[in-house]
N, C-alpha and C. Protein backbone atom coordinates (compact mmCIF):
# COMPACT_ATOMS: atom_id res chain seq x y z
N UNK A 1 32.41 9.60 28.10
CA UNK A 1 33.09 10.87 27.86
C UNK A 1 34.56 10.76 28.25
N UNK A 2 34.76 9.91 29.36
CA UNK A 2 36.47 9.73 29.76
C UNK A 2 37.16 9.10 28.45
N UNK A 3 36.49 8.11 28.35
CA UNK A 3 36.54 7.55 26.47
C UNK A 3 37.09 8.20 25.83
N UNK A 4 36.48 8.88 25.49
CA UNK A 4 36.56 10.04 24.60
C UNK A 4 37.44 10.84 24.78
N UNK A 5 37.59 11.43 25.90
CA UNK A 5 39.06 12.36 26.21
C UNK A 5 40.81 11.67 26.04
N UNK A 6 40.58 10.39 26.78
CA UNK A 6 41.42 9.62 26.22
C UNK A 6 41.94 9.57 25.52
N UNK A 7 40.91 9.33 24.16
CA UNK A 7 41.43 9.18 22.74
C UNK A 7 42.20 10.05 22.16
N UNK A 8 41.36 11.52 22.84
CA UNK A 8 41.79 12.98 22.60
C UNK A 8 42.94 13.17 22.80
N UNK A 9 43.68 12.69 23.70
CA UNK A 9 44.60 12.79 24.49
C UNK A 9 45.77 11.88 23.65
N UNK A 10 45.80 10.39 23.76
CA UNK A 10 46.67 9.79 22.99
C UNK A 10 46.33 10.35 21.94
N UNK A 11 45.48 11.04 21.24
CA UNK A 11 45.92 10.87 19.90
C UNK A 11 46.57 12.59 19.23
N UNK A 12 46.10 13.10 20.05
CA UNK A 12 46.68 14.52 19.76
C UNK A 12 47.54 15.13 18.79
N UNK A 13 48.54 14.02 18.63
CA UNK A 13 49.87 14.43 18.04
C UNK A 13 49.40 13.91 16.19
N UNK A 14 48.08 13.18 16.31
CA UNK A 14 48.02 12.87 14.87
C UNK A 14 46.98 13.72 14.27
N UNK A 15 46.27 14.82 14.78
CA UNK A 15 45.31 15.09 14.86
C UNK A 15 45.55 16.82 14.98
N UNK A 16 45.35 18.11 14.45
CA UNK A 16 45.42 19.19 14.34
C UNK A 16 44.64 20.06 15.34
N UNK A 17 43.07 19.83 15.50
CA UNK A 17 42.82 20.37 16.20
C UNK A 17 41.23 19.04 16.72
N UNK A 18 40.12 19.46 17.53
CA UNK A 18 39.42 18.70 18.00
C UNK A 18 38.65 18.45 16.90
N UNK A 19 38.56 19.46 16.24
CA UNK A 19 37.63 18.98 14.99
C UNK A 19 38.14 18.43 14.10
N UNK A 20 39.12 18.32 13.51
CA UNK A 20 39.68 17.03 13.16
C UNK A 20 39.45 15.88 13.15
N UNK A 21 39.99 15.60 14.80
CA UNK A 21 39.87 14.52 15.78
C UNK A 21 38.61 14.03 15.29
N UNK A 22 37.37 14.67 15.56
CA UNK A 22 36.14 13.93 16.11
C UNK A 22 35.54 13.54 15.00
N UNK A 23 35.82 14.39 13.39
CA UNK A 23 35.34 14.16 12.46
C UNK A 23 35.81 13.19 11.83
N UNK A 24 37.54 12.93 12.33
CA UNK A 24 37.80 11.52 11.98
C UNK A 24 36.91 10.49 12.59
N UNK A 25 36.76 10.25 14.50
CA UNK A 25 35.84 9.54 15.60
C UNK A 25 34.91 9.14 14.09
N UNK A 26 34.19 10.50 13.82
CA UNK A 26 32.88 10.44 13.35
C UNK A 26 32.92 9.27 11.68
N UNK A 27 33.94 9.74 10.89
CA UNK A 27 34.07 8.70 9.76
C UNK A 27 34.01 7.61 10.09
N UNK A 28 34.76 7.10 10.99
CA UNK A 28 34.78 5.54 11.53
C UNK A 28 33.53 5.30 12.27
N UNK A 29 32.93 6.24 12.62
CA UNK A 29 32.17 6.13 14.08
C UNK A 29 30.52 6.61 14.11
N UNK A 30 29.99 6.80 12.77
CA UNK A 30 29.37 7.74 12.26
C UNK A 30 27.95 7.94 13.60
N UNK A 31 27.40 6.79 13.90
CA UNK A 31 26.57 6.66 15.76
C UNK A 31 26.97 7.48 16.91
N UNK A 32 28.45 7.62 17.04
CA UNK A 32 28.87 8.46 18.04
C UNK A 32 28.12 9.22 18.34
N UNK A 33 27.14 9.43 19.39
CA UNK A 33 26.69 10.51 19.32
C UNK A 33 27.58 11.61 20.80
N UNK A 34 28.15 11.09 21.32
CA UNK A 34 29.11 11.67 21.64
C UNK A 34 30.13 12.44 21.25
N UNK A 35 30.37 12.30 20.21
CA UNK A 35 31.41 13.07 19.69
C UNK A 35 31.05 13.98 18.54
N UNK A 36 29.00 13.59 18.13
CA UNK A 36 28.34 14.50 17.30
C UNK A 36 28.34 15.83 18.57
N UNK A 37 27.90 15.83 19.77
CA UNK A 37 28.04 16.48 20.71
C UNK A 37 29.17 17.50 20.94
N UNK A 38 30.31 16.64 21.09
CA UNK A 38 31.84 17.22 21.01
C UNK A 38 32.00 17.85 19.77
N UNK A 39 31.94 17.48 18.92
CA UNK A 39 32.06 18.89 17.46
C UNK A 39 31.21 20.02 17.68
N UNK A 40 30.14 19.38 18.15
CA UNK A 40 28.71 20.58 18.29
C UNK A 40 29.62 21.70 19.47
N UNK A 41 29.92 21.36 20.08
CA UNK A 41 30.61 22.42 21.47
C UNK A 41 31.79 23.06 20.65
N UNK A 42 32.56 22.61 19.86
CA UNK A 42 33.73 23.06 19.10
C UNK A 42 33.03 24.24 18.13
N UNK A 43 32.35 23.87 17.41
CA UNK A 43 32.04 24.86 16.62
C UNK A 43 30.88 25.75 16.94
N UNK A 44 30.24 25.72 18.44
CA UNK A 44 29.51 26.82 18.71
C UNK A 44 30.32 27.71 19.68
N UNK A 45 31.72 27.09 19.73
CA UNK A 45 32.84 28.45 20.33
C UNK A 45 33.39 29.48 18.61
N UNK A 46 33.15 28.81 17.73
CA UNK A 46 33.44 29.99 16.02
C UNK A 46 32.55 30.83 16.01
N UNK A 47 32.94 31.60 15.75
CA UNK A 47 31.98 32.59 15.23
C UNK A 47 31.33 32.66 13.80
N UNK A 48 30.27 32.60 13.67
CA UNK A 48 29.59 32.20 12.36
C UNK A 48 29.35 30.65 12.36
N UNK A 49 29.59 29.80 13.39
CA UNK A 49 29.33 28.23 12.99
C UNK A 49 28.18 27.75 13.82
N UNK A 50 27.03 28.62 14.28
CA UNK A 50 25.82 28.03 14.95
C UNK A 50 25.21 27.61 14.28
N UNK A 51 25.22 27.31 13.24
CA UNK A 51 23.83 26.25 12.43
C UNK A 51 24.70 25.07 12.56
N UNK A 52 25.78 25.03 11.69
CA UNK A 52 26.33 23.80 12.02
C UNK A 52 26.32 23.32 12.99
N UNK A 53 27.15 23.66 14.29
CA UNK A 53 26.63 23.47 15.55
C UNK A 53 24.98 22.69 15.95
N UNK A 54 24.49 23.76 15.72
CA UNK A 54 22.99 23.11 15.65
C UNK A 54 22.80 21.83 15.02
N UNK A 55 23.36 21.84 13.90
CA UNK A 55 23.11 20.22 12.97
C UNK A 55 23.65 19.22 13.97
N UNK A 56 24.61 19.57 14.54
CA UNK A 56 24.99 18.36 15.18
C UNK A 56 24.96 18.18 16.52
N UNK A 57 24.06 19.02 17.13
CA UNK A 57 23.31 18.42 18.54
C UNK A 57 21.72 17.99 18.22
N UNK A 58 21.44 18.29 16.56
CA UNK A 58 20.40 17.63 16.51
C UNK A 58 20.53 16.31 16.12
N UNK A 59 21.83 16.05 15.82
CA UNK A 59 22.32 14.53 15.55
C UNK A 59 22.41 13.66 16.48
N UNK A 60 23.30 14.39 17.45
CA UNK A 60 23.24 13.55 18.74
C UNK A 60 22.10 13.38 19.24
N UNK A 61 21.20 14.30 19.62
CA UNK A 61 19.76 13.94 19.89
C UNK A 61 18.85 13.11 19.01
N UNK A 62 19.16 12.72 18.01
CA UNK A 62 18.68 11.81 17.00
C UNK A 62 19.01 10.42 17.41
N UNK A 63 20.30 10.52 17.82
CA UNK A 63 21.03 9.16 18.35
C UNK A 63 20.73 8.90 19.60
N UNK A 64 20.31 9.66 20.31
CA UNK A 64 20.88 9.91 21.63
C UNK A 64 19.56 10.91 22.43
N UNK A 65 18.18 10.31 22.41
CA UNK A 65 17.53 11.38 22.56
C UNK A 65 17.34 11.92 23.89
N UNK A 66 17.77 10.73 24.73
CA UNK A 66 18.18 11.19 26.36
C UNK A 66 19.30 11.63 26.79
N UNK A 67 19.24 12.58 26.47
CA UNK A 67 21.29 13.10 26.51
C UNK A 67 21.18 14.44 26.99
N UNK A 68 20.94 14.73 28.24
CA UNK A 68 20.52 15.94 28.48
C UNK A 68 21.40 16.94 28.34
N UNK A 69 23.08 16.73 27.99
CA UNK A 69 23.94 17.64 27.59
C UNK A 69 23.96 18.32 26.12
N UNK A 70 23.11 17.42 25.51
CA UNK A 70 23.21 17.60 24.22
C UNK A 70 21.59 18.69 23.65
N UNK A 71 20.78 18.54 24.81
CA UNK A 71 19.64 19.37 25.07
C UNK A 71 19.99 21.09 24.97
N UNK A 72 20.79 20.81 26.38
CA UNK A 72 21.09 21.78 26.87
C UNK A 72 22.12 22.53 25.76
N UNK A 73 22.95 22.29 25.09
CA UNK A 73 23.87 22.99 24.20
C UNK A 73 23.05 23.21 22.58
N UNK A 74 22.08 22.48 22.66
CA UNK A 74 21.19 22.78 21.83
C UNK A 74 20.41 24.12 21.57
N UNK A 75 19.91 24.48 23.06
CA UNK A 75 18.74 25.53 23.76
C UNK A 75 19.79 26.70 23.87
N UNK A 76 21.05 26.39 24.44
CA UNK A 76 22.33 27.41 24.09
C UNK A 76 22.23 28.08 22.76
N UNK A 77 22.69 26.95 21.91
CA UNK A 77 22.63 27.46 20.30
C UNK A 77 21.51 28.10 19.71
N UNK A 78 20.43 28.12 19.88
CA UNK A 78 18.87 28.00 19.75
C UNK A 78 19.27 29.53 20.04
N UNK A 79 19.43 29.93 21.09
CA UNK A 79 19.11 31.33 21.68
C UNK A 79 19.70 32.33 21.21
N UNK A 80 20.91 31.83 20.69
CA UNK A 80 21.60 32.83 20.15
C UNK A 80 20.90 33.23 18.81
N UNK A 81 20.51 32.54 18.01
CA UNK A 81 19.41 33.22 16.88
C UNK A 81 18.21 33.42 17.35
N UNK A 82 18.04 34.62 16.66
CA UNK A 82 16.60 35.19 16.71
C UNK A 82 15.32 34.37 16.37
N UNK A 83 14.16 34.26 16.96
CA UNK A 83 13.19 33.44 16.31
C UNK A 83 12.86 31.90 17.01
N UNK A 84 13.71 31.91 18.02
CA UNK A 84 14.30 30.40 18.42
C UNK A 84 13.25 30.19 19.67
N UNK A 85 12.94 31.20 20.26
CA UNK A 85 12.55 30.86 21.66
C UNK A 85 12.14 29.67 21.78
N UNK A 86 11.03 29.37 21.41
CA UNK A 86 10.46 28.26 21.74
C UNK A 86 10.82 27.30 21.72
N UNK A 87 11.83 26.92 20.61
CA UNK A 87 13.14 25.66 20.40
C UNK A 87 13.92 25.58 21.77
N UNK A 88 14.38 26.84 22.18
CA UNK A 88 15.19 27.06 23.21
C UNK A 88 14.32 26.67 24.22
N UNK A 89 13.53 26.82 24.63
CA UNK A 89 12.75 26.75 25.87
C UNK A 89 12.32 24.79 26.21
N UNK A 90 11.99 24.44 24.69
CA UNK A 90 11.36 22.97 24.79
C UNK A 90 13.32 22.26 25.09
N UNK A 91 14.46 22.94 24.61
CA UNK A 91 15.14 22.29 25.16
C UNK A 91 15.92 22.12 25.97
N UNK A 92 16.09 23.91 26.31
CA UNK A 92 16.32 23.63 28.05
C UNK A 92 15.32 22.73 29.30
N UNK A 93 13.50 22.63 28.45
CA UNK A 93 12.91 22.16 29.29
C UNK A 93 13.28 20.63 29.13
N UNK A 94 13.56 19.94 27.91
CA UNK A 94 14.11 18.55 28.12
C UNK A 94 15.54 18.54 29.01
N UNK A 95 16.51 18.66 29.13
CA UNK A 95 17.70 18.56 29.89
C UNK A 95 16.93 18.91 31.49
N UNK A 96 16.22 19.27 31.83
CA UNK A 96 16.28 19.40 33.10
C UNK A 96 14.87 18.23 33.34
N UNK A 97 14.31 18.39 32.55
CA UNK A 97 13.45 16.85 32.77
C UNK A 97 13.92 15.37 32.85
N UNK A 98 15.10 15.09 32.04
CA UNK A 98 16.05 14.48 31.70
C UNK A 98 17.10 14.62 33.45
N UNK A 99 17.32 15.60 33.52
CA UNK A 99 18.32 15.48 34.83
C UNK A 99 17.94 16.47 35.72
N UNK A 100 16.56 16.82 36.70
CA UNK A 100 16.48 17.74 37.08
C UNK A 100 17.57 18.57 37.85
N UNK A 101 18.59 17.95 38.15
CA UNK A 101 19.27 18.54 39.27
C UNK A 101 20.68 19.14 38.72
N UNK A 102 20.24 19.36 37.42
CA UNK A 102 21.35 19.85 36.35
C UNK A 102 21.38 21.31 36.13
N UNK A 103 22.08 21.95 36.92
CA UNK A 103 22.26 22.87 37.46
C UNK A 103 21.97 24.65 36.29
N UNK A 104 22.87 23.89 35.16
CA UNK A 104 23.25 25.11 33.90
C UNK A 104 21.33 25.15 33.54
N UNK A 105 21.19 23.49 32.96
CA UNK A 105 19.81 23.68 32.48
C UNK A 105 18.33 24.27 33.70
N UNK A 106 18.68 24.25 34.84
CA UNK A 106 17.78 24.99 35.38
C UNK A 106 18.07 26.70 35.54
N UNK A 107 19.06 26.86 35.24
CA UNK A 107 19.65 28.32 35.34
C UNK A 107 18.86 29.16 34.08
N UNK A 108 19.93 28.35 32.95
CA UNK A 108 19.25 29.18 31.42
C UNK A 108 17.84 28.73 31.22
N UNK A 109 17.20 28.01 32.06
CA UNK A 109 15.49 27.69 31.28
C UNK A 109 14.62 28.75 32.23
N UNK A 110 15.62 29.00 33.96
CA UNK A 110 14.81 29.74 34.80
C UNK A 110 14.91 31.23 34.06
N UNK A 111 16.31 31.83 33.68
CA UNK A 111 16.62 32.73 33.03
C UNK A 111 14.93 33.48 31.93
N UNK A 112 15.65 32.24 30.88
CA UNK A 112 14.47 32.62 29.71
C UNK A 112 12.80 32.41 29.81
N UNK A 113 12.69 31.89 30.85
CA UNK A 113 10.96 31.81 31.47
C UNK A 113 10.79 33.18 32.27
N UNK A 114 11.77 33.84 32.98
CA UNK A 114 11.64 35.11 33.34
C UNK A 114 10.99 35.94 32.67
N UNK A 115 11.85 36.06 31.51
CA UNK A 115 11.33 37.33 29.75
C UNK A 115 10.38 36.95 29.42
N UNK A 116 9.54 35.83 29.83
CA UNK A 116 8.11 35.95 29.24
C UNK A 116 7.35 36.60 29.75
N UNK A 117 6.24 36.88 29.38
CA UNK A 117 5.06 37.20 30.06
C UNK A 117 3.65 36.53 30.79
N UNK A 118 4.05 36.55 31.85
CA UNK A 118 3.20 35.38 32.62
C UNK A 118 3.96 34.70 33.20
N UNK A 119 5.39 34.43 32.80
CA UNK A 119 6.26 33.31 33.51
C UNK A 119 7.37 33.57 34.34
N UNK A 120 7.35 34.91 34.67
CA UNK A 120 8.53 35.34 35.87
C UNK A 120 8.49 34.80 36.63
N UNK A 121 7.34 34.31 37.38
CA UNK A 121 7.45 33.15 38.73
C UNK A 121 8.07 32.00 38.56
N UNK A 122 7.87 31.27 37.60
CA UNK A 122 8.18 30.03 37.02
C UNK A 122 9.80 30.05 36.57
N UNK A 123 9.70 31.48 35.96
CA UNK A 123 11.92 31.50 35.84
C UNK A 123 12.57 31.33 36.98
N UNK A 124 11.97 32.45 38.03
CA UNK A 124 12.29 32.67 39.27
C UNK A 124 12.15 31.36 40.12
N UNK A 125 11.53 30.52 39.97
CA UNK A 125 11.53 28.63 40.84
C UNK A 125 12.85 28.04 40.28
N UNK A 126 13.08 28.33 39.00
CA UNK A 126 14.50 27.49 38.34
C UNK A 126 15.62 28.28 38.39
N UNK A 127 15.62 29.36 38.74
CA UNK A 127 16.83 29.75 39.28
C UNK A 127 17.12 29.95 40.62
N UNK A 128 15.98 29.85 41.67
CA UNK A 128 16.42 29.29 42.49
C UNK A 128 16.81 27.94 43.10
N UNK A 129 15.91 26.85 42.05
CA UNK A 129 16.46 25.77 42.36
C UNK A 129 17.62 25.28 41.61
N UNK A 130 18.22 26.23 40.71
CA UNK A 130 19.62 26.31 40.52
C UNK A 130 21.13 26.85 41.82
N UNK A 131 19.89 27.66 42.07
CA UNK A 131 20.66 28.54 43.54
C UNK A 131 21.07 27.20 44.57
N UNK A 132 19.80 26.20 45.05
CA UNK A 132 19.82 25.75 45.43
C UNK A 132 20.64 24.38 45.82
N UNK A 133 21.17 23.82 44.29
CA UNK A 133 21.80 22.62 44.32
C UNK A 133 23.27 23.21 44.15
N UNK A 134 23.50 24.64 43.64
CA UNK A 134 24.84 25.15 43.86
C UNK A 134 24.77 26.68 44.36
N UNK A 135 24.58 26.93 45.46
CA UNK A 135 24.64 28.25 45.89
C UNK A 135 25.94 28.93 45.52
N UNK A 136 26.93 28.75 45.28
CA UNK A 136 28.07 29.56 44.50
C UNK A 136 27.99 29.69 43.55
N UNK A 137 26.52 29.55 42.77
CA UNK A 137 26.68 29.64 40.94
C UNK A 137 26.35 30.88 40.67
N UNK A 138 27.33 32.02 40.28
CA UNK A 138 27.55 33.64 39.92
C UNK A 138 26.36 33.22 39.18
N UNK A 139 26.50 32.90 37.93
CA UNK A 139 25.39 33.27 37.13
C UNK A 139 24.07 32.85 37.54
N UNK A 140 23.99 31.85 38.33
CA UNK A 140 22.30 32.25 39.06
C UNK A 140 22.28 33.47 39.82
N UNK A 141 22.48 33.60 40.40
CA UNK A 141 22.67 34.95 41.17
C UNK A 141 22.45 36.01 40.28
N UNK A 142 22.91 36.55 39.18
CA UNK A 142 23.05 37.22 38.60
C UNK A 142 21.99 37.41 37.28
N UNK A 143 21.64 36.20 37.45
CA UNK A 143 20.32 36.10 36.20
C UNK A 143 19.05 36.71 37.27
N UNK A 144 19.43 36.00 38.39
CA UNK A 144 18.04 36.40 39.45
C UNK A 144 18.19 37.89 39.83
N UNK A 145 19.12 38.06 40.25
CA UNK A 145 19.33 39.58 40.14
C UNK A 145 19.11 40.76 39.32
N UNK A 146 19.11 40.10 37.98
CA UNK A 146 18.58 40.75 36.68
C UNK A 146 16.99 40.72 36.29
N UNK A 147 16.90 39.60 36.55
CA UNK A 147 14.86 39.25 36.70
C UNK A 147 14.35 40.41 38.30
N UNK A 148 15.33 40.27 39.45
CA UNK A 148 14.53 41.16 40.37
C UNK A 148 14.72 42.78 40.14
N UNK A 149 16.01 42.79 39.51
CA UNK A 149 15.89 44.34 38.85
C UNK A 149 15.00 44.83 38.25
N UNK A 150 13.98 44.01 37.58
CA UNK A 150 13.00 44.87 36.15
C UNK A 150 11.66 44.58 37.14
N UNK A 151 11.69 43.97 38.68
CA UNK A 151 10.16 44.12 39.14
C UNK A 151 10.36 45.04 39.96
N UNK A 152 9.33 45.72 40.18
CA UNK A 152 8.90 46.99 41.44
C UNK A 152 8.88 46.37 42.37
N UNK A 153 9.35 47.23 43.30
CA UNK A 153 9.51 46.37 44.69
C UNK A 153 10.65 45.39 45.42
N UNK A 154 11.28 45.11 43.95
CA UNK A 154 12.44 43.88 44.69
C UNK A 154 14.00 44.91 44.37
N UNK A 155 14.07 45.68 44.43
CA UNK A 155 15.38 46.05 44.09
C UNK A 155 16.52 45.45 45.18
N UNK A 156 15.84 45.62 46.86
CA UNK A 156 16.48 44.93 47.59
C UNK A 156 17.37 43.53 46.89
N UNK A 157 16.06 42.34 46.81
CA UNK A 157 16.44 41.71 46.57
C UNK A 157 17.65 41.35 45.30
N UNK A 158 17.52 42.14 44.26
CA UNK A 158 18.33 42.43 42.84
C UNK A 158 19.80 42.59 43.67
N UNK A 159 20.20 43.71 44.24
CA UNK A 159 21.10 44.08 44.91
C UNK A 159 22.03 42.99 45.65
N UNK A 160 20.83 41.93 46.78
CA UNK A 160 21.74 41.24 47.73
C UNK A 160 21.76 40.15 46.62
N UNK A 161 21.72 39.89 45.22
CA UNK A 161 21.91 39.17 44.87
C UNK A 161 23.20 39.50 43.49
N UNK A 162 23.28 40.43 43.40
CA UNK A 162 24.63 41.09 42.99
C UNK A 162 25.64 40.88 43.58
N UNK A 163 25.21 41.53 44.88
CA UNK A 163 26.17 41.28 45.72
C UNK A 163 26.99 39.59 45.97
N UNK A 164 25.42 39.07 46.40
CA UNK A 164 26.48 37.33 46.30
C UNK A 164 27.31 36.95 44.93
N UNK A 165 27.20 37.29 43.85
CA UNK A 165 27.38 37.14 42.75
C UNK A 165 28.95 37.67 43.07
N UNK A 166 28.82 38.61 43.12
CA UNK A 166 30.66 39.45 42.96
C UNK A 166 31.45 39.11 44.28
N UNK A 167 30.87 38.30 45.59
CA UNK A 167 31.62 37.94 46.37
C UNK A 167 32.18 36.66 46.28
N UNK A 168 31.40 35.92 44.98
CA UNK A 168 31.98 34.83 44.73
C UNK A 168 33.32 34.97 43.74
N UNK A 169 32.78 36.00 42.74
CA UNK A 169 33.32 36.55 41.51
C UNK A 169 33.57 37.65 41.67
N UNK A 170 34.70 38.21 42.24
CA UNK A 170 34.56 39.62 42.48
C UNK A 170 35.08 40.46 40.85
N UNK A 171 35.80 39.54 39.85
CA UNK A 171 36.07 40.06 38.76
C UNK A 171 34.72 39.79 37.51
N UNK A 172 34.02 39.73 37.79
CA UNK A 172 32.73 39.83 37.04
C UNK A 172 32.69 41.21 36.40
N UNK A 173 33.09 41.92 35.70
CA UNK A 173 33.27 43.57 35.33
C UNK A 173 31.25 43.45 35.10
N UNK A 174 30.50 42.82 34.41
CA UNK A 174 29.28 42.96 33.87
C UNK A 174 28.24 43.19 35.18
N UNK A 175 28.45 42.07 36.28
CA UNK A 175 28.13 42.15 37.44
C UNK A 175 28.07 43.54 38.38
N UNK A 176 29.07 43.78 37.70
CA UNK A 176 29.21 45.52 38.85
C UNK A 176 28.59 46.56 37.99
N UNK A 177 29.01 46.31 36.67
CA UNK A 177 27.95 47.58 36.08
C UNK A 177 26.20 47.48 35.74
N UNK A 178 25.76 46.19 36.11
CA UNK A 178 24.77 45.77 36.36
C UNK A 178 24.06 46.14 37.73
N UNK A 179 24.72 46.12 38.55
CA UNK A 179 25.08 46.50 40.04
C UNK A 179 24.89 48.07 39.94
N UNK A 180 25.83 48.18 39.32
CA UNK A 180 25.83 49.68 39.50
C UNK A 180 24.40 50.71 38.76
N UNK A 181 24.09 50.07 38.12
CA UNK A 181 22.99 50.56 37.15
C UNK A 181 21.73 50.54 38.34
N UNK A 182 21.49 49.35 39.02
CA UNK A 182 20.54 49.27 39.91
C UNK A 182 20.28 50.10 41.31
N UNK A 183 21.96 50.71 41.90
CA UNK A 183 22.38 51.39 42.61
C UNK A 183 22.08 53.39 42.21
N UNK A 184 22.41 53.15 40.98
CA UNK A 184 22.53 54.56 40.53
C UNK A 184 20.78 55.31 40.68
N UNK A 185 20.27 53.98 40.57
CA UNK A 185 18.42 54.44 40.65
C UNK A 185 17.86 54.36 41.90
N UNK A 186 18.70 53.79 43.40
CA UNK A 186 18.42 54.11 44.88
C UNK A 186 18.76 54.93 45.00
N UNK A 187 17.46 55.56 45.65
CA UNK A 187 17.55 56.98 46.28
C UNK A 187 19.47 57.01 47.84
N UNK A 188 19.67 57.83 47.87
CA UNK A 188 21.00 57.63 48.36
C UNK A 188 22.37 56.83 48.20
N UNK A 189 22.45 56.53 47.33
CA UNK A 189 23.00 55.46 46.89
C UNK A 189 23.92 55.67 45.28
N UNK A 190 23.91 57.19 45.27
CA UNK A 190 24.73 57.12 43.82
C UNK A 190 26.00 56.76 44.29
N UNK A 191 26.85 57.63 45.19
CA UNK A 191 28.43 57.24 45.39
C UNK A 191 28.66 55.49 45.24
N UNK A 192 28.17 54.77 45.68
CA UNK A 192 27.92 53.55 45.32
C UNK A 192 27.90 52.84 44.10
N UNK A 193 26.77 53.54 43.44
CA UNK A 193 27.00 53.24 41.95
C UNK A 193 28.13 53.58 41.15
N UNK A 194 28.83 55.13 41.44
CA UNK A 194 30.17 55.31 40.53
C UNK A 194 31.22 54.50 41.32
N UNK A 195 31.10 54.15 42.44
CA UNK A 195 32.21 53.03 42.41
C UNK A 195 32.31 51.85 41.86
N UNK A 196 30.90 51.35 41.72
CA UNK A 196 30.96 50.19 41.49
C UNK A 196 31.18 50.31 39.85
């Protein structure tokens, strides 16, 4: 990947934008599966370009089937269309099988095992062992916070985990009205919620 940035780098000035770049990489280079990867991340920041996208982290994974970055941006893309779960799920579950201690892929696989039924415990193990290998990661915090919001009984917990979330991130705007939504439904506790 330093490789690769490199190239990015010297070559910049011949080259318009990354997709360009990589699709040139790719003419010369057509195996790259690195840089099938690197287009795949370029064009799942467009709007309207997730299939494509998709085509080409299924390329890299074609090339490249241990590539747990290329899993993981896969199960990304996956989620954003409707219909996907299960795509999404088998490939957030490869990237973290692939690298368990890979922080994003235990986050979004603990995340989306939450919304099932039957598997809130099992979300709730991967986002904390997301918690675990980076306790400053807002969005664990905040995914767990969102999974303890919808059970009876844990609002506590939902809350002190908001809370860590916005003390890391105190500009999180989603965080506080998330926050605040959970606040507005404790008994004593509205002034709280319209601040937040």
């Amino acid at each position: 990947l330093a490789a690769l940035a490199w190239l990015a780098h010297a070559q910049s000035r011949l080259y318009r934008d990354n997709e360009t770049l990589f699709r040139a990489t790719l003419a010369r280079n057509p195996s790259s599966w690195m840089a099938h990867r690197i287009l795949a991340v370029t064009q799942g920041k467009s709007l309207g370009r997730h299939e494509e996208a998709i085509a080409e982290y299924r390329e890299a994974l074609r090339l490249n089937p241990e590539y747990p970055d290329a899993h993981l941006g896969l199960g990304v893309e996956l989620a954003r269309l409707p219909g996907h779960r299960a795509e999404t799920l088998a490939e957030y579950e490869g990237a973290v099988q692939l690298r368990p201690v890979y922080v994003e892929a235990q986050n979004n696989l603990g995340f989306e095992l939450a919304g099932l039924p039957g598997r809130t415990a099992d979300g709730i193990a991967h986002l904390e062992t997301a918690l675990h290998l980076k306790p400053e990661f807002t969005e664990a915090h905040t995914n767990l916070a969102d999974v303890f919001a919808r059970m009876p009984g844990r609002q506590a917990d939902a809350l002190a985990h908001y809370a860590a979330a916005l003390q890391i991130r105190p500009d999180r705007a989603c965080v506080h009205a998330h926050l605040a939504y959970v606040l507005s439904g404790t008994p004593g506790r509205k002034s709280e919620a319209i601040a937040e």
